[in-house]
C-alpha atoms as a PDB file:
ATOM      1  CA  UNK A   1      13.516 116.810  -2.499  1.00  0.00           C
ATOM      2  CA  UNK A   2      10.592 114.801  -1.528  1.00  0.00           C
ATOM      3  CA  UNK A   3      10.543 112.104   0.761  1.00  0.00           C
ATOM      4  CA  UNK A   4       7.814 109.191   2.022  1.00  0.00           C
ATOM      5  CA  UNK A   5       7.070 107.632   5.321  1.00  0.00           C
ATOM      6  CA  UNK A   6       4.866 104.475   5.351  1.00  0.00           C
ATOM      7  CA  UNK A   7       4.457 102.751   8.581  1.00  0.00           C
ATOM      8  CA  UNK A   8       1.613 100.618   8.463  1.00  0.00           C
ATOM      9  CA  UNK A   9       0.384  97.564   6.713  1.00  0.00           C
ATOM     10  CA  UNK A  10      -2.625  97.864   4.132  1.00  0.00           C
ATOM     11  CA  UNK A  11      -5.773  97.068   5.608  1.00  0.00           C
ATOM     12  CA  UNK A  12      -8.019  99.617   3.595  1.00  0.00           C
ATOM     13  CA  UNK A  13      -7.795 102.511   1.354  1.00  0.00           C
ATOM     14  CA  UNK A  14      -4.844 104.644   2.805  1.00  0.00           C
ATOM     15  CA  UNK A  15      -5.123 108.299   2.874  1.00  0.00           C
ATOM     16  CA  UNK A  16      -2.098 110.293   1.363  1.00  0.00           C
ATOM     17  CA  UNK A  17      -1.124 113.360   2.844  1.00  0.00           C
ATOM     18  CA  UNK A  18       1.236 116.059   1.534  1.00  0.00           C
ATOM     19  CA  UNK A  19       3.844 117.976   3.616  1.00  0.00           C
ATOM     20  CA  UNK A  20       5.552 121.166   2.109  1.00  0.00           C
ATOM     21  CA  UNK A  21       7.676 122.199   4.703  1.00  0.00           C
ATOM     22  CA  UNK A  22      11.104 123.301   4.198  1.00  0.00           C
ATOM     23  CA  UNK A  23      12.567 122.811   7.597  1.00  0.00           C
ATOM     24  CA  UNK A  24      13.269 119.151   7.065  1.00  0.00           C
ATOM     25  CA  UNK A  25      13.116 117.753  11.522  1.00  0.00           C
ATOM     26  CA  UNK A  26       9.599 119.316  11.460  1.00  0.00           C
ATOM     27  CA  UNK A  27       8.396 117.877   7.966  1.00  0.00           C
ATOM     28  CA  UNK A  28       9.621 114.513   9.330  1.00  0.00           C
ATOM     29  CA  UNK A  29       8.208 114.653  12.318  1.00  0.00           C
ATOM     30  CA  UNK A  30       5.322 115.133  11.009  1.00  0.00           C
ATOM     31  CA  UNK A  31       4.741 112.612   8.615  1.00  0.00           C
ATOM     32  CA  UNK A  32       6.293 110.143  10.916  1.00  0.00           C
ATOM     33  CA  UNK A  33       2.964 111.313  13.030  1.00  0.00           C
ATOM     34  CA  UNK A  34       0.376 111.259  10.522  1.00  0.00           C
ATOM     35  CA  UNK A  35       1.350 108.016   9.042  1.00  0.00           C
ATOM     36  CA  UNK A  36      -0.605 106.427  12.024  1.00  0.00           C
ATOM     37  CA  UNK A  37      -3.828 107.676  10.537  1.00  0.00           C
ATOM     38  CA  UNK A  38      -3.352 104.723   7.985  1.00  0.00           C
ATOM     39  CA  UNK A  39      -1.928 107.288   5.398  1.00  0.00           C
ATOM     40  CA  UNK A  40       1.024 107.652   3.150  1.00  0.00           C
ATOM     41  CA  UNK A  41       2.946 110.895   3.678  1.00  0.00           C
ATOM     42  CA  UNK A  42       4.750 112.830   0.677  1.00  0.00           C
ATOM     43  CA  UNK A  43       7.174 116.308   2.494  1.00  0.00           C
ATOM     44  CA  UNK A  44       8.340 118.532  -0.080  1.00  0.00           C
ATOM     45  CA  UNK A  45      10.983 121.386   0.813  1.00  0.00           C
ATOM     46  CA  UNK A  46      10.466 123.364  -1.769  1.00  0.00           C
ATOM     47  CA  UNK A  47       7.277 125.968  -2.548  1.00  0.00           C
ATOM     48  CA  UNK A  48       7.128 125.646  -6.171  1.00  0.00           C
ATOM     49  CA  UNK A  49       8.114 121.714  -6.299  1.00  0.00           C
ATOM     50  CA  UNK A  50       5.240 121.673  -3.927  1.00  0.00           C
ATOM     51  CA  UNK A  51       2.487 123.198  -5.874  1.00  0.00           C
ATOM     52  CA  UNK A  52       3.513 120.812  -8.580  1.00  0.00           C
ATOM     53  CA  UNK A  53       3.354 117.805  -6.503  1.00  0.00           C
ATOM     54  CA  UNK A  54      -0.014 119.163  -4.862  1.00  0.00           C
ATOM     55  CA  UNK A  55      -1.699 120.433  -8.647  1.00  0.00           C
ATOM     56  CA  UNK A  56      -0.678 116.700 -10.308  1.00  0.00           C
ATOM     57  CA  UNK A  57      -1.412 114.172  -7.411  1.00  0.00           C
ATOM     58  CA  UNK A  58      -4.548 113.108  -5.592  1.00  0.00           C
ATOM     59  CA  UNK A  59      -4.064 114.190  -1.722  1.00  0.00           C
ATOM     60  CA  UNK A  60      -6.822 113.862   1.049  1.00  0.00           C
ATOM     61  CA  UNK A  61      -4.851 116.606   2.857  1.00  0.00           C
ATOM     62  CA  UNK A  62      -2.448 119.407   2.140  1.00  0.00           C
ATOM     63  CA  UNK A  63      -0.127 120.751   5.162  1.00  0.00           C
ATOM     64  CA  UNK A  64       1.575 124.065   3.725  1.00  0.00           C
ATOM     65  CA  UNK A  65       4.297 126.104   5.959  1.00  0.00           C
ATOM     66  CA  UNK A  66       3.659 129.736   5.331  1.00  0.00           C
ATOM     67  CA  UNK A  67       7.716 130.853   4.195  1.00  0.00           C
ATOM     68  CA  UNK A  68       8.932 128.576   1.902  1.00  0.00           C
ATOM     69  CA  UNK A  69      11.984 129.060  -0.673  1.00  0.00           C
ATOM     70  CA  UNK A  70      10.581 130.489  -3.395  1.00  0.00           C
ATOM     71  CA  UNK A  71       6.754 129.866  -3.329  1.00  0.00           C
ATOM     72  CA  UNK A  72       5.272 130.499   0.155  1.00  0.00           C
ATOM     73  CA  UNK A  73       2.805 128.777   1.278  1.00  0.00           C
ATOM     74  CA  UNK A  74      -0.061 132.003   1.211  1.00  0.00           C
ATOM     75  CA  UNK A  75       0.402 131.634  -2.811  1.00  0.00           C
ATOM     76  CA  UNK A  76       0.071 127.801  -2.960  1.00  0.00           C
ATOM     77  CA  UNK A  77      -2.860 127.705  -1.199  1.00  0.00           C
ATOM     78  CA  UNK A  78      -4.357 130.896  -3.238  1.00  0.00           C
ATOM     79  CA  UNK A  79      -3.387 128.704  -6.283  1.00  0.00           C
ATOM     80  CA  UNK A  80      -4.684 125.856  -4.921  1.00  0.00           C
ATOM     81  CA  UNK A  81      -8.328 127.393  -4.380  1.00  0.00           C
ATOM     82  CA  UNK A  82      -8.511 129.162  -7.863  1.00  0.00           C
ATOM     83  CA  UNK A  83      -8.996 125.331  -9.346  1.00  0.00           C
ATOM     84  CA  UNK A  84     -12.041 124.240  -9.448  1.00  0.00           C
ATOM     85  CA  UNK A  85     -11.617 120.971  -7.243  1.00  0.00           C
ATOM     86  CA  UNK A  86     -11.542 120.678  -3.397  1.00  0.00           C
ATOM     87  CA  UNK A  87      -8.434 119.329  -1.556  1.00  0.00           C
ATOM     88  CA  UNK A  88      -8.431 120.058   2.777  1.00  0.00           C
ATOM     89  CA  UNK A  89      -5.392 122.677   3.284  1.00  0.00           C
ATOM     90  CA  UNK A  90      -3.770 123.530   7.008  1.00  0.00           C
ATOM     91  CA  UNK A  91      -1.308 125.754   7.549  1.00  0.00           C
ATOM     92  CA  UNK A  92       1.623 125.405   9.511  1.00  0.00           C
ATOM     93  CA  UNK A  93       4.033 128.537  10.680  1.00  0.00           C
ATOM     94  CA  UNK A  94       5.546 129.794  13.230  1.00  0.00           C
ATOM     95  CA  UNK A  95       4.107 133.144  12.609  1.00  0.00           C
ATOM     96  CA  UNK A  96       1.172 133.720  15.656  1.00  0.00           C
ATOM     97  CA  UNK A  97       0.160 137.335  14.795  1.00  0.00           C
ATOM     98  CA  UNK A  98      -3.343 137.393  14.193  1.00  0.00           C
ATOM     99  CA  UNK A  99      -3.306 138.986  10.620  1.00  0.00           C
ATOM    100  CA  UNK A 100      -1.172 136.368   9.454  1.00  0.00           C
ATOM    101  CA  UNK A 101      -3.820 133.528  10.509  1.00  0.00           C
ATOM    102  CA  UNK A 102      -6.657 135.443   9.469  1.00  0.00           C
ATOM    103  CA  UNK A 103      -4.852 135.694   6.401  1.00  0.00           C
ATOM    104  CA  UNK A 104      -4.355 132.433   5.427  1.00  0.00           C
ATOM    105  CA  UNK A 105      -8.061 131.348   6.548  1.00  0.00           C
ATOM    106  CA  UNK A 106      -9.830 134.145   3.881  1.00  0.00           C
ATOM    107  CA  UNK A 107      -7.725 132.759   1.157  1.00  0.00           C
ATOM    108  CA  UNK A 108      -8.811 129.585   1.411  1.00  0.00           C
ATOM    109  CA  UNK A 109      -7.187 127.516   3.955  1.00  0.00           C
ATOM    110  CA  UNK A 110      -9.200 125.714   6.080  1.00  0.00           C
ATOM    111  CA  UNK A 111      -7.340 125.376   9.280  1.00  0.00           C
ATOM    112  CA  UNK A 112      -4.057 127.130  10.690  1.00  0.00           C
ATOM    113  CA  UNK A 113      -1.756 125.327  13.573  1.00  0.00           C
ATOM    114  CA  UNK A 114       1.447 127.601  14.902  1.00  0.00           C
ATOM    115  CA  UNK A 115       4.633 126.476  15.763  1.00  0.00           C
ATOM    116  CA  UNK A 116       5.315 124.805  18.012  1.00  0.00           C
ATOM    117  CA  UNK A 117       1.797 122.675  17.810  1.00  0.00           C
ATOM    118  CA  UNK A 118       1.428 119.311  19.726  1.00  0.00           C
ATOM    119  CA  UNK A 119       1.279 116.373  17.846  1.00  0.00           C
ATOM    120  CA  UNK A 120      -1.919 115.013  19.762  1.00  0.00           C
ATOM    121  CA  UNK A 121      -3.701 118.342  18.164  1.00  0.00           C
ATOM    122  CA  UNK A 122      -2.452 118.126  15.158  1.00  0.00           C
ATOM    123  CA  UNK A 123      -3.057 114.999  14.354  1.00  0.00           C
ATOM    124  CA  UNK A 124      -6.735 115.596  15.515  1.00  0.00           C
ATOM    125  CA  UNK A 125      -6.988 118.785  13.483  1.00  0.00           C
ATOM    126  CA  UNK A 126      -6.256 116.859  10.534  1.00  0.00           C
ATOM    127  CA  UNK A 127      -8.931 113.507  11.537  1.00  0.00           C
ATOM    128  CA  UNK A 128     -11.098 116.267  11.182  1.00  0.00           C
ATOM    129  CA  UNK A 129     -10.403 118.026   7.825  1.00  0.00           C
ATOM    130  CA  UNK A 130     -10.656 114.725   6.115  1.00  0.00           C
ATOM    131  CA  UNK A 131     -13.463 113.801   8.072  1.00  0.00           C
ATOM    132  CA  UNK A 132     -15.509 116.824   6.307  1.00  0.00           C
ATOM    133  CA  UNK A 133     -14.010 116.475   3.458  1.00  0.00           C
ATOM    134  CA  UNK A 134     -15.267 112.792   3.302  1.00  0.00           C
ATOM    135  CA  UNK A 135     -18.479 113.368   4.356  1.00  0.00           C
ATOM    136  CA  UNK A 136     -19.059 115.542   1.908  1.00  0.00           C
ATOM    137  CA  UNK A 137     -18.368 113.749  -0.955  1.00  0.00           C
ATOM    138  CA  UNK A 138     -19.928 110.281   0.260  1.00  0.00           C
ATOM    139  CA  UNK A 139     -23.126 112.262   0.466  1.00  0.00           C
ATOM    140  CA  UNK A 140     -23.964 112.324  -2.904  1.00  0.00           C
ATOM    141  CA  UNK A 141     -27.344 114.740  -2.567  1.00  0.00           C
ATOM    142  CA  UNK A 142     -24.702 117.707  -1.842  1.00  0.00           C
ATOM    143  CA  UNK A 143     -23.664 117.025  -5.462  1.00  0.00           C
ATOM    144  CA  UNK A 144     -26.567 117.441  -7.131  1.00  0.00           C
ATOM    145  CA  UNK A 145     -28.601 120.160  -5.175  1.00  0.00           C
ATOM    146  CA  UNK A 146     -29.318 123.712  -6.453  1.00  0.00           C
ATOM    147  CA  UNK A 147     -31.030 126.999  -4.650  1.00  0.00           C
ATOM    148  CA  UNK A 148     -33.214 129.333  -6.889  1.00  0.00           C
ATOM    149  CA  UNK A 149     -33.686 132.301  -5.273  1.00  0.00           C
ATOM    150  CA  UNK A 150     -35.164 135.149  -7.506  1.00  0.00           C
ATOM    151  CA  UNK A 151     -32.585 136.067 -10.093  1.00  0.00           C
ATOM    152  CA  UNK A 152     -29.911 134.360  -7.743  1.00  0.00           C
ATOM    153  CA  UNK A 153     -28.816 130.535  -8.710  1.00  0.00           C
ATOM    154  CA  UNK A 154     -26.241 128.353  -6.557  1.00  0.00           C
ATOM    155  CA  UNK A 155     -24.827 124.757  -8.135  1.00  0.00           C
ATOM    156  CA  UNK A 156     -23.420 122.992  -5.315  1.00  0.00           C
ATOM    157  CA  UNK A 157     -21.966 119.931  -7.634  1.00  0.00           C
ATOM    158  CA  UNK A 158     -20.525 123.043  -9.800  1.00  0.00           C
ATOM    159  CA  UNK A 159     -19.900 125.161  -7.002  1.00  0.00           C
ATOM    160  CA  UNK A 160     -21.415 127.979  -9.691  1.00  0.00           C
ATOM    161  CA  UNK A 161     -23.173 131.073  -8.989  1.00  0.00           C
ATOM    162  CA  UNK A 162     -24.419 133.427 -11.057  1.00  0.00           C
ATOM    163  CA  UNK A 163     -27.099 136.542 -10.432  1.00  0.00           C
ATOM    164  CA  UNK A 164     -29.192 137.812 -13.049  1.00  0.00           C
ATOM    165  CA  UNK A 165     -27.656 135.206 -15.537  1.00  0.00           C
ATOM    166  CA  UNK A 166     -24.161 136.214 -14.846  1.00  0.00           C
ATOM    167  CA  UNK A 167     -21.345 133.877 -12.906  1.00  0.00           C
ATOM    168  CA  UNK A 168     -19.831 136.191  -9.985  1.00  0.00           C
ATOM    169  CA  UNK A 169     -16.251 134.975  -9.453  1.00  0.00           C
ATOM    170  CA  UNK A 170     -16.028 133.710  -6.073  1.00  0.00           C
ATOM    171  CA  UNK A 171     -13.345 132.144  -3.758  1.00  0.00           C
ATOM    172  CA  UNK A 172     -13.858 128.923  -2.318  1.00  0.00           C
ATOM    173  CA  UNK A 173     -14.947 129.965   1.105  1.00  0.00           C
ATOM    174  CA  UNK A 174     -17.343 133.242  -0.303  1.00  0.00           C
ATOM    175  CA  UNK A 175     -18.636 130.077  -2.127  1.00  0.00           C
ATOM    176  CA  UNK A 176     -19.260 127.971   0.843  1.00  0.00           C
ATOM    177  CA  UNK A 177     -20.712 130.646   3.145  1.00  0.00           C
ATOM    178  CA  UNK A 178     -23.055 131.779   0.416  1.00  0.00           C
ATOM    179  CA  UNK A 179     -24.594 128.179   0.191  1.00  0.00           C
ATOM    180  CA  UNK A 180     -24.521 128.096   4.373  1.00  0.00           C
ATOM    181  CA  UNK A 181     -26.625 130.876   3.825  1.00  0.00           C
ATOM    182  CA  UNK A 182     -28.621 130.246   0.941  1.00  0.00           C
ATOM    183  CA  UNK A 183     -29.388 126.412   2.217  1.00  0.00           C
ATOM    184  CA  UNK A 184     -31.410 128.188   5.401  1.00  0.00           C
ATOM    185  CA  UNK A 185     -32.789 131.358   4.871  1.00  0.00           C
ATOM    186  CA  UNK A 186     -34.510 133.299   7.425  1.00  0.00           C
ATOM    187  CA  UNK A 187     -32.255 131.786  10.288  1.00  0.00           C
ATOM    188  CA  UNK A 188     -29.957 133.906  12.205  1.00  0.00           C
ATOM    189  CA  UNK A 189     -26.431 132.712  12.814  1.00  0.00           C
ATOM    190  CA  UNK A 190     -23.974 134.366  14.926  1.00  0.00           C
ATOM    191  CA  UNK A 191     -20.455 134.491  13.926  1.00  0.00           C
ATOM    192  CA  UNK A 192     -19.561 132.006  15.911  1.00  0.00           C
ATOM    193  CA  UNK A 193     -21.912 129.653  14.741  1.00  0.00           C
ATOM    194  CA  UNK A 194     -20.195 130.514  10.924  1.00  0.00           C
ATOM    195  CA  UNK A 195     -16.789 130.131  12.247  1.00  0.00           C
ATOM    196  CA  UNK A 196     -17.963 126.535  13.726  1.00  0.00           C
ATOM    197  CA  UNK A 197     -19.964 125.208  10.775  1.00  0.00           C
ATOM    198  CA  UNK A 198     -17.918 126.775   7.612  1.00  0.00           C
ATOM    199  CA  UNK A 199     -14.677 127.085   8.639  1.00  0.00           C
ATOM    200  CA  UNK A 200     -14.677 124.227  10.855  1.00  0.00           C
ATOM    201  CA  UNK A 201     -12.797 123.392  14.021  1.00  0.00           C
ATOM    202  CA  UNK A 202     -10.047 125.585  15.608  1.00  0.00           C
ATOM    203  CA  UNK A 203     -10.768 128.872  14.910  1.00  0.00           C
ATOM    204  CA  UNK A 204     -11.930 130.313  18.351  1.00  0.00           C
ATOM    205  CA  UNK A 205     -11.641 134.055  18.723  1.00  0.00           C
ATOM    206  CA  UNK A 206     -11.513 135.064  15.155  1.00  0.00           C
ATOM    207  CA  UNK A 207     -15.058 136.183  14.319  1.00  0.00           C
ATOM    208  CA  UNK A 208     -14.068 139.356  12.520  1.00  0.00           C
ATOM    209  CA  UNK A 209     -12.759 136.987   9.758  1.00  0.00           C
ATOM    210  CA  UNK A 210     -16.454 136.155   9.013  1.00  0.00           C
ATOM    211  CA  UNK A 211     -16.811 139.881   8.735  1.00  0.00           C
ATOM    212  CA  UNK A 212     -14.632 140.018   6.311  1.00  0.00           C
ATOM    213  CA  UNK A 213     -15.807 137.162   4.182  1.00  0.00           C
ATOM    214  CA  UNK A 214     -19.475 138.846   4.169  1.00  0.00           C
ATOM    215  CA  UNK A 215     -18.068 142.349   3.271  1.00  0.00           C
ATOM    216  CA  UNK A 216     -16.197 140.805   0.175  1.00  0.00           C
ATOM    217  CA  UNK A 217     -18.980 138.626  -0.907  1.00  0.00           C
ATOM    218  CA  UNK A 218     -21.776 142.057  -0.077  1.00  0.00           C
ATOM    219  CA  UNK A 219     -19.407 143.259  -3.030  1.00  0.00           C
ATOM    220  CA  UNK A 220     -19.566 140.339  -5.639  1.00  0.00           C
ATOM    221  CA  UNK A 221     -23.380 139.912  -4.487  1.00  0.00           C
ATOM    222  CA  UNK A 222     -25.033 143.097  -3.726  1.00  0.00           C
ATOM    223  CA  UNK A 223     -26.155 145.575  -6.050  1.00  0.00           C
ATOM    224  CA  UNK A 224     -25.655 148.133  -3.381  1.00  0.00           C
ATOM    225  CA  UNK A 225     -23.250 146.905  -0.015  1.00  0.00           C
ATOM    226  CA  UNK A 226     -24.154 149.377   2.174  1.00  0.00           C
ATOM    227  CA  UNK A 227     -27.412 148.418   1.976  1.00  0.00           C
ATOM    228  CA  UNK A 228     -27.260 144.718   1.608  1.00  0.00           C
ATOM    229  CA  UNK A 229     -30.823 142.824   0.037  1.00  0.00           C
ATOM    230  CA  UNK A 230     -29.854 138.923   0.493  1.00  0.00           C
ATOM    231  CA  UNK A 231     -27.229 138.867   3.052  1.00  0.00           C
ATOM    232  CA  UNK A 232     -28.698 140.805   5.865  1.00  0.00           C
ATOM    233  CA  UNK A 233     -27.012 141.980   9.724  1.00  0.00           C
ATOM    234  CA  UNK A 234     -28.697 141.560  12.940  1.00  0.00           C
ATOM    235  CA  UNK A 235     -27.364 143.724  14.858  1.00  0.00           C
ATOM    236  CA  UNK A 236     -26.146 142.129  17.962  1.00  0.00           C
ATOM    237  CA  UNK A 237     -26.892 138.357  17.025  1.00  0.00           C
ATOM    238  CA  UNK A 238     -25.096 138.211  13.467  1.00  0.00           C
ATOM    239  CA  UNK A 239     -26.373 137.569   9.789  1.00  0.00           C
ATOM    240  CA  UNK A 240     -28.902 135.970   8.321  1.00  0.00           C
ATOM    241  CA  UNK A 241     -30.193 134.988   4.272  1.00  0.00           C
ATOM    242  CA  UNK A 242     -33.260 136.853   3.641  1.00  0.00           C
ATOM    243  CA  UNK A 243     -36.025 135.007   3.457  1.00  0.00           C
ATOM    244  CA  UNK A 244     -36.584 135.521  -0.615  1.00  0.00           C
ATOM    245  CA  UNK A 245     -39.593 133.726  -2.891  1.00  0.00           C
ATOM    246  CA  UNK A 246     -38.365 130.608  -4.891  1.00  0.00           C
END
């Protein structure tokens, strides 16, 4: 079933949203909400009907719940971030425990609101997904630039990397805080700071997910992990790019 709430008038290029959420007041109410950001809301109640509609349409936004009849939302968003192009993904649940949000941030999504959520946050959580997300692609020198670093090469417009000639298989956020990385090395950011500036806002108190991310892509990266030669701890402060010849 899949449903669509327009409220306002066209006055410029409307941003379309999609909803899966299968318990149908919430879905509602939340599209009834977000259509005052001058956008066109699609809810789906269904998990698989939803990674359909989200795989075959353009979307400025995804909202996924985590349980969903038979897709949930962890595996549409996994599926989701194994294609090649970039749609902003928040996840709604009324889960809280820590492993499930830390969960569904290292697979790709890029916020994560629990149940109940106020619909003042929310709808500012979103402003600034597509915000990024827009930013990004109206700059059009993020879609050209490359970093050469020894036998290391990053594509931003292909979001490609490959070491000594061959393409390491990387998620969409390993991607993203490699080129963090890459685009300043020598400077030290604390985890924190990564949280702020790669995951983006909302995601206070979860540092040890950026652990995580680094350990995973110390694996895909580093010829030896345990004793890492381009991504590099300070201990105390946080991690840092080595500073490598071009």
């Amino acid at each position: 079933m899949s449903t669509w709430n327009q409220t306002q008038p066209q006055t410029q290029r409307r941003q379309r949203f999609l909803v899966v959420e299968d318990e149908l007041d919430i879905a509602e109410l939340v599209a009834l909400h977000l259509g005052d950001l001058n956008a066109d809301v699609a809810t789906v109640q269904d998990g698989a009907e939803g990674l359909d509609k989200a795989l075959n349409e353009r979307w400025d936004a995804i909202l996924l719940d985590l349980r969903l009849p038979n897709m949930d939302g962890l595996d549409i968003c996994r599926a989701l971030r194994s294609r090649s192009s970039y749609v902003p993904i928040m996840m709604l649940t009324s889960r809280s425990t820590e492993l499930d949000r830390v969960l569904g941030l290292e697979i790709g999504a890029d916020d994560y609101l629990v149940k109940p959520f106020s619909i003042a946050e929310l709808k500012a959580r979103v402003k600034a997904l597509v915000r990024r997300s827009q930013q990004a692609a109206n700059n059009p020198t993020l879609e050209t630039e490359q970093i050469r670093f020894e036998t290391l090469f990053l594509d931003k417009s292909r979001r490609r990397v490959q070491l000594q000639g061959y393409t390491l298989d990387l998620t969409a956020k390993e991607f993203d805080l490699l080129w963090h990385f890459a685009s300043q090395p020598g400077k030290v950011y604390k985890r924190s700071e990564l949280l702020d500036q790669v995951w983006g806002y909302g995601h206070d108190g979860y540092e040890h997910t950026v652990n995580s991310h680094i350990n995973r892509l110390r694996s895909k990266l580093e010829k030896d992990p345990s004793d890492p030669y381009f991504i590099e701890t300070i201990w105390g402060v946080g991690y840092r790019f080595r500073e490598l010849s071009h």
